[in-house]
Protein backbone atom coordinates (compact mmCIF):
# COMPACT_ATOMS: atom_id res chain seq x y z
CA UNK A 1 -18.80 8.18 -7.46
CA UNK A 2 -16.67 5.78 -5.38
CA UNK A 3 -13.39 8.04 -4.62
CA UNK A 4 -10.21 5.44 -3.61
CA UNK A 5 -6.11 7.46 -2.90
CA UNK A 6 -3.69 4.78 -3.96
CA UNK A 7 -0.14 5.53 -2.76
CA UNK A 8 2.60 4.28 -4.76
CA UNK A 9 0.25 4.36 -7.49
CA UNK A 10 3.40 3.89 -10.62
CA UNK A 11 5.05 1.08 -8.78
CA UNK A 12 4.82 -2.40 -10.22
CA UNK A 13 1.84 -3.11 -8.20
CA UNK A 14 0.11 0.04 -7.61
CA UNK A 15 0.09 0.86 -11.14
CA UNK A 16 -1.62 -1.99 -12.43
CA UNK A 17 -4.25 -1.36 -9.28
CA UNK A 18 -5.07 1.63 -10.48
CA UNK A 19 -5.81 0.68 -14.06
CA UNK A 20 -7.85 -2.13 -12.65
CA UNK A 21 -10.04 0.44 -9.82
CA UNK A 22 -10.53 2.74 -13.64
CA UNK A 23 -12.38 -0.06 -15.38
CA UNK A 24 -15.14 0.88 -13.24
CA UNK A 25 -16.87 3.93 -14.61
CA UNK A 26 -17.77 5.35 -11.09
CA UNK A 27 -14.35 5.06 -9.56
CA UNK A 28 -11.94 8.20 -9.66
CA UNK A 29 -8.74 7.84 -8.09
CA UNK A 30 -5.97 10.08 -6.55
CA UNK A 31 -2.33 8.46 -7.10
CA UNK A 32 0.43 9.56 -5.08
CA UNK A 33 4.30 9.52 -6.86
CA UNK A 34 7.15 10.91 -6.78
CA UNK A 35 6.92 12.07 -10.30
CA UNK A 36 3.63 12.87 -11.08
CA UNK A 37 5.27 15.24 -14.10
CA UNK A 38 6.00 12.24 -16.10
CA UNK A 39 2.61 10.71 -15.86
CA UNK A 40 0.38 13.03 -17.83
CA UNK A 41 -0.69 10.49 -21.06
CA UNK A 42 -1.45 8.53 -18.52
CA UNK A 43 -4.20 10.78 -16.73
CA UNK A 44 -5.18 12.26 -19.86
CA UNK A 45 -6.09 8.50 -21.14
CA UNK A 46 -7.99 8.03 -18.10
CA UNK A 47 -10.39 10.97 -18.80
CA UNK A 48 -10.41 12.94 -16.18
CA UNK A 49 -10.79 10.26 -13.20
CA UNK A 50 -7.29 9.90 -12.45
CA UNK A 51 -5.20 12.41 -10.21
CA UNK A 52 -1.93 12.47 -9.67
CA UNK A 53 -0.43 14.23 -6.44
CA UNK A 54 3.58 14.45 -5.70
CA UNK A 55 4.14 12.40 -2.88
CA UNK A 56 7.69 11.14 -0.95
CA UNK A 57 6.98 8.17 1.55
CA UNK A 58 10.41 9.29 2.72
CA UNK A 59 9.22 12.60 3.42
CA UNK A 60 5.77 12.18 4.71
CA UNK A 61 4.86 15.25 6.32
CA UNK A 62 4.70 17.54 3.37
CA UNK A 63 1.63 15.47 1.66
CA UNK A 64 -1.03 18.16 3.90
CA UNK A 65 -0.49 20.63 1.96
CA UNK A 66 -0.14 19.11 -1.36
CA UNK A 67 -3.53 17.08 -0.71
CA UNK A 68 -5.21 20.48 0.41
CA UNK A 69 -4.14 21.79 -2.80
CA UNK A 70 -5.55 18.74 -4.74
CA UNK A 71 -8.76 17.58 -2.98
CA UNK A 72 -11.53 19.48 -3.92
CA UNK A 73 -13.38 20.65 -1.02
CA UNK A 74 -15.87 18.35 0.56
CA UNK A 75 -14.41 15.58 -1.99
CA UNK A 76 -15.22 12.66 0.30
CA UNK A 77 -12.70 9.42 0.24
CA UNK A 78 -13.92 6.00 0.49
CA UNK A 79 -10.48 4.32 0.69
CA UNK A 80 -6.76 3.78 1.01
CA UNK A 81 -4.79 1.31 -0.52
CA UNK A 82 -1.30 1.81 0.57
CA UNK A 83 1.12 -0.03 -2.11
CA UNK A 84 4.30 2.06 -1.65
CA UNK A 85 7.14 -0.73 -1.16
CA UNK A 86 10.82 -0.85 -1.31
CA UNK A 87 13.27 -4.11 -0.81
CA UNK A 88 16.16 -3.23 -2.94
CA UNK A 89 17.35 0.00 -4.96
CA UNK A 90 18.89 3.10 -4.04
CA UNK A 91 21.52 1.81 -1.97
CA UNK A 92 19.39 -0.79 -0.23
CA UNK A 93 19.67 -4.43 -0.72
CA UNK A 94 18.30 -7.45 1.12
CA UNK A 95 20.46 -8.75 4.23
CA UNK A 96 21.44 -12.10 4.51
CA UNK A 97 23.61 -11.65 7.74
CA UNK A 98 24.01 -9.02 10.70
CA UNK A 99 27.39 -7.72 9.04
CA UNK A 100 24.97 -6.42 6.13
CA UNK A 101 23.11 -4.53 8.03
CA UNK A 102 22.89 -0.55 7.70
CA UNK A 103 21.38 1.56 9.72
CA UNK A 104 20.55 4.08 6.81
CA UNK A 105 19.59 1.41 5.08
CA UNK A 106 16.92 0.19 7.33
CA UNK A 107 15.75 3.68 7.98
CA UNK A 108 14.69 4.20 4.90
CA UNK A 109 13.32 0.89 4.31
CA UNK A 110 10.90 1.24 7.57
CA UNK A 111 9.98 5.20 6.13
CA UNK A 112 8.78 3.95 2.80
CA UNK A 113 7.01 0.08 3.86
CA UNK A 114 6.05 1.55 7.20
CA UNK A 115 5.85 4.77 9.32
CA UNK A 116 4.97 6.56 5.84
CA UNK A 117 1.64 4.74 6.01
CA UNK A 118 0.04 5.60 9.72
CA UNK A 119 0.96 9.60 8.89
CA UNK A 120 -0.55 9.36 5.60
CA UNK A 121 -3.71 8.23 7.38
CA UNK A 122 -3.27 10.60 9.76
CA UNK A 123 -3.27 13.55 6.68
CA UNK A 124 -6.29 12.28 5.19
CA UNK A 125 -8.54 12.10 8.17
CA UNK A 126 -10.35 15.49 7.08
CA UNK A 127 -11.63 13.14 3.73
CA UNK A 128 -12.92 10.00 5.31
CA UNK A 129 -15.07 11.95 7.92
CA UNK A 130 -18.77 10.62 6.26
CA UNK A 131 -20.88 7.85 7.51
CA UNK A 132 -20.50 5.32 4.98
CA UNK A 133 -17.79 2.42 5.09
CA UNK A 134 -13.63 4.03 5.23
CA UNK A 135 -11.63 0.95 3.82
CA UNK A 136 -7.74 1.02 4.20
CA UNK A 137 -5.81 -1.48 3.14
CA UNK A 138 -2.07 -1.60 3.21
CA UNK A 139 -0.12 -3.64 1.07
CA UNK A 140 2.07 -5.87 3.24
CA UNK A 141 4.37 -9.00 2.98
CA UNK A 142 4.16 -12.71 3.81
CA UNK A 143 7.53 -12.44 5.13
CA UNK A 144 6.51 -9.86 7.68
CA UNK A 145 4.66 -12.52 9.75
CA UNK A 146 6.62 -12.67 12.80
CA UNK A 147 4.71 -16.35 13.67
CA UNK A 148 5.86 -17.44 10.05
CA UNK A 149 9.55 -16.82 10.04
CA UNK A 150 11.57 -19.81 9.45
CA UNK A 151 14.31 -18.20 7.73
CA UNK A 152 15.49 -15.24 8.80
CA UNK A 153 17.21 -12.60 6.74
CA UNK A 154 16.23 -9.93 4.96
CA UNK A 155 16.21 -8.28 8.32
CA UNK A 156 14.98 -4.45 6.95
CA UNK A 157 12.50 -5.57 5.14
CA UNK A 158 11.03 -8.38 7.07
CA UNK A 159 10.91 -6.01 9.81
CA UNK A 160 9.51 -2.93 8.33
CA UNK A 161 6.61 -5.33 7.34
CA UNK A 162 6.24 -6.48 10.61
CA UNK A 163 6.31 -2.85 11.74
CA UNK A 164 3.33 -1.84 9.18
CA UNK A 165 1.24 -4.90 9.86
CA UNK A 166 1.74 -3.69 14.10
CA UNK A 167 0.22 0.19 12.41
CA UNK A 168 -2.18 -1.67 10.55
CA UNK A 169 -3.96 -3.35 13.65
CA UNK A 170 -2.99 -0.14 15.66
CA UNK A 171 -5.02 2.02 13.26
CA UNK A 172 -7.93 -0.65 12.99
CA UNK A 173 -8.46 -0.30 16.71
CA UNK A 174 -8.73 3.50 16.50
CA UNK A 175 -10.02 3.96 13.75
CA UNK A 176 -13.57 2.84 14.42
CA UNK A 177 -13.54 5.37 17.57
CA UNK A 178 -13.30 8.39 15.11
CA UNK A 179 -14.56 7.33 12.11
CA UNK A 180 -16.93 4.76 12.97
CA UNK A 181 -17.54 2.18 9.71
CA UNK A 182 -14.23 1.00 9.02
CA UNK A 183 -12.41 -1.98 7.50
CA UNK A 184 -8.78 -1.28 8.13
CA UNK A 185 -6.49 -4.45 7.15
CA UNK A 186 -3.03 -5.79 6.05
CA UNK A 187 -2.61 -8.02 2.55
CA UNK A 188 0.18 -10.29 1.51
CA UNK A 189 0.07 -9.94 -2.43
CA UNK A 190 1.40 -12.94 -3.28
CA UNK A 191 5.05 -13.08 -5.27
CA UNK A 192 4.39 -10.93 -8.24
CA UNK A 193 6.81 -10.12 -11.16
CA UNK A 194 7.45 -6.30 -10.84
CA UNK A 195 10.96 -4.70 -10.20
CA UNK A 196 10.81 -5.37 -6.35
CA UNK A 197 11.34 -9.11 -7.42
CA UNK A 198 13.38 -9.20 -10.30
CA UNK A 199 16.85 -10.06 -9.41
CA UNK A 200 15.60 -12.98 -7.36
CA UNK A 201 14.36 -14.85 -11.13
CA UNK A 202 15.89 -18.29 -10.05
CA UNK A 203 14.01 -18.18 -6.71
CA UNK A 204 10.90 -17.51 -8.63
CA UNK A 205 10.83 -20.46 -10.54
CA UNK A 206 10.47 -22.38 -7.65
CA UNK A 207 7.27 -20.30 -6.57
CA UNK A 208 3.70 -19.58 -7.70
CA UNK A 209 4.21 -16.04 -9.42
CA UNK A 210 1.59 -13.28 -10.68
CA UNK A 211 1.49 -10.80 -12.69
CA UNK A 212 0.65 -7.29 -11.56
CA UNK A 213 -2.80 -7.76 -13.31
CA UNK A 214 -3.56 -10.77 -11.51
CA UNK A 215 -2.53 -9.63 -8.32
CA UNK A 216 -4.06 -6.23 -8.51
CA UNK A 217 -7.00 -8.25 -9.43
CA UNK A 218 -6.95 -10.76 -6.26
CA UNK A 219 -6.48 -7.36 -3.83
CA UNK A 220 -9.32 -5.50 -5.32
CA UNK A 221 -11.58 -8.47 -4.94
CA UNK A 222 -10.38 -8.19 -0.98
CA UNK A 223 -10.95 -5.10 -1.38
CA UNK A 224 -14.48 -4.69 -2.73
CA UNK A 225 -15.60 -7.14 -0.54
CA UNK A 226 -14.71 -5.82 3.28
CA UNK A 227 -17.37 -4.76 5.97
CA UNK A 228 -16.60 -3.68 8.88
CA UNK A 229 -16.25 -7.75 10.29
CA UNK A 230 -12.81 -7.82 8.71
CA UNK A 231 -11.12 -4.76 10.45
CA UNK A 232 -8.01 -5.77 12.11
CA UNK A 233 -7.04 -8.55 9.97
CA UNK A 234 -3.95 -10.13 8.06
CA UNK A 235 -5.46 -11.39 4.33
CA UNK A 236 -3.44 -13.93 2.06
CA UNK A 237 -4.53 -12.61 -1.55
CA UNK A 238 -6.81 -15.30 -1.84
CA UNK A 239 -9.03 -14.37 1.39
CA UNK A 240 -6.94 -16.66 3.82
CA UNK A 241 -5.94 -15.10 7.30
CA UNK A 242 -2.12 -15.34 8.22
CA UNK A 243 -0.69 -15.21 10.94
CA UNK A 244 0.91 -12.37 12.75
């Protein structure tokens, strides 16, 4: 049995990753939420192979104890996939000049597309401690490519990418010292139709757009297919490298 944590697993995204790792009969997954409460239907329809832990990006430290209480003991993980991701909502909106910017605002745009993702690795460290391949892969953003910005704005978001790509490589060089086999890598999903991007429907037009099934489909065949060769890169969701 092939054991993969998704966090973020009800976003736009994440959701439709999970249904997509549960076609596979020897896949169980554990989801992290915020409201794990309101998701019971959809555990129950997955038979038993879906979990569903409580889980705050914004409040990262209290996951130990919650994934203590959920984890069976010597449940081994295989991977992360880290799709928690927030551009708008909640008083945060995307910058278009310096006089937008907030500094709560940006704080808790960097906790939820960023730091949230290193200390979650750091919690689950105790699972991913066998000798087969760990893959991580954390769910990043085009328009976090420093080398690629010809635009500018959006200045939380762009930079809280940025910020998780920089953990990303971080993590893929240490990684490998602790846990030996690992793929750890950063994937631009390509524009997908979820909440994150609905109020920008006239941009869209002018873009290639996916929907979360395709796109959940395009990062699981990333995904399934890393070795230890790819740690440490930056994947366009059709297996391109970006830049930086």
């Amino acid at each position: 049995m092939e054991r993969v944590v998704v966090a973020g697993a009800t976003g736009g995204i994440g959701r439709a990753i999970v249904e997509r790792l549960l076609t596979h009969p020897d896949r169980e997954v554990w989801g992290l939420c915020r409201q794990p409460d309101q998701e019971r239907d959809w555990c129950e329809r997955m038979a038993g192979r879906l979990h569903l832990i409580r889980w705050d990006a914004r409040e990262p430290e209290q996951i130990a104890g919650q994934l203590r209480a959920s984890l069976p003991d010597r449940t081994m993980l295989d991977g992360l996939i880290y799709a928690a991701g927030r551009l708008h909502g909640e008083g945060l909106q995307p910058e278009k000049r310096l006089e937008d910017l907030d500094a709560d605002s940006m704080a808790q745009a960097f906790a939820i597309n960023a730091t949230a993702f290193p200390l979650l690795v750091r919690s689950l460290l105790p699972w991913f401690r066998h000798p087969g391949l760990k893959r991580f892969m954390a769910v990043s953003a085009k328009v976090g490519s420093i080398d690629d910005n010809r635009m500018g704005g959006w200045y939380a978001y762009r930079a809280s990418k940025a910020a998780l790509n920089m953990f990303t490589r971080n993590l893929s060089i240490e990684l490998p010292r602790r846990l030996r086999s690992v793929a750890c890598v950063a994937v631009h999903p390509g524009t997908t139709r979820t909440a994150l991007s609905a109020p920008f429907e006239q941009s869209l037009a002018q873009l290639r757009v996916h929907t979360p099934d395709d796109t959940a489909g395009n990062l699981l065949t990333i995904f399934d297919a890393l070795t230890s060769d790819d740690n440490g890169r930056f994947i366009n969701w059709d297996g391109r490298d970006l830049p930086w």
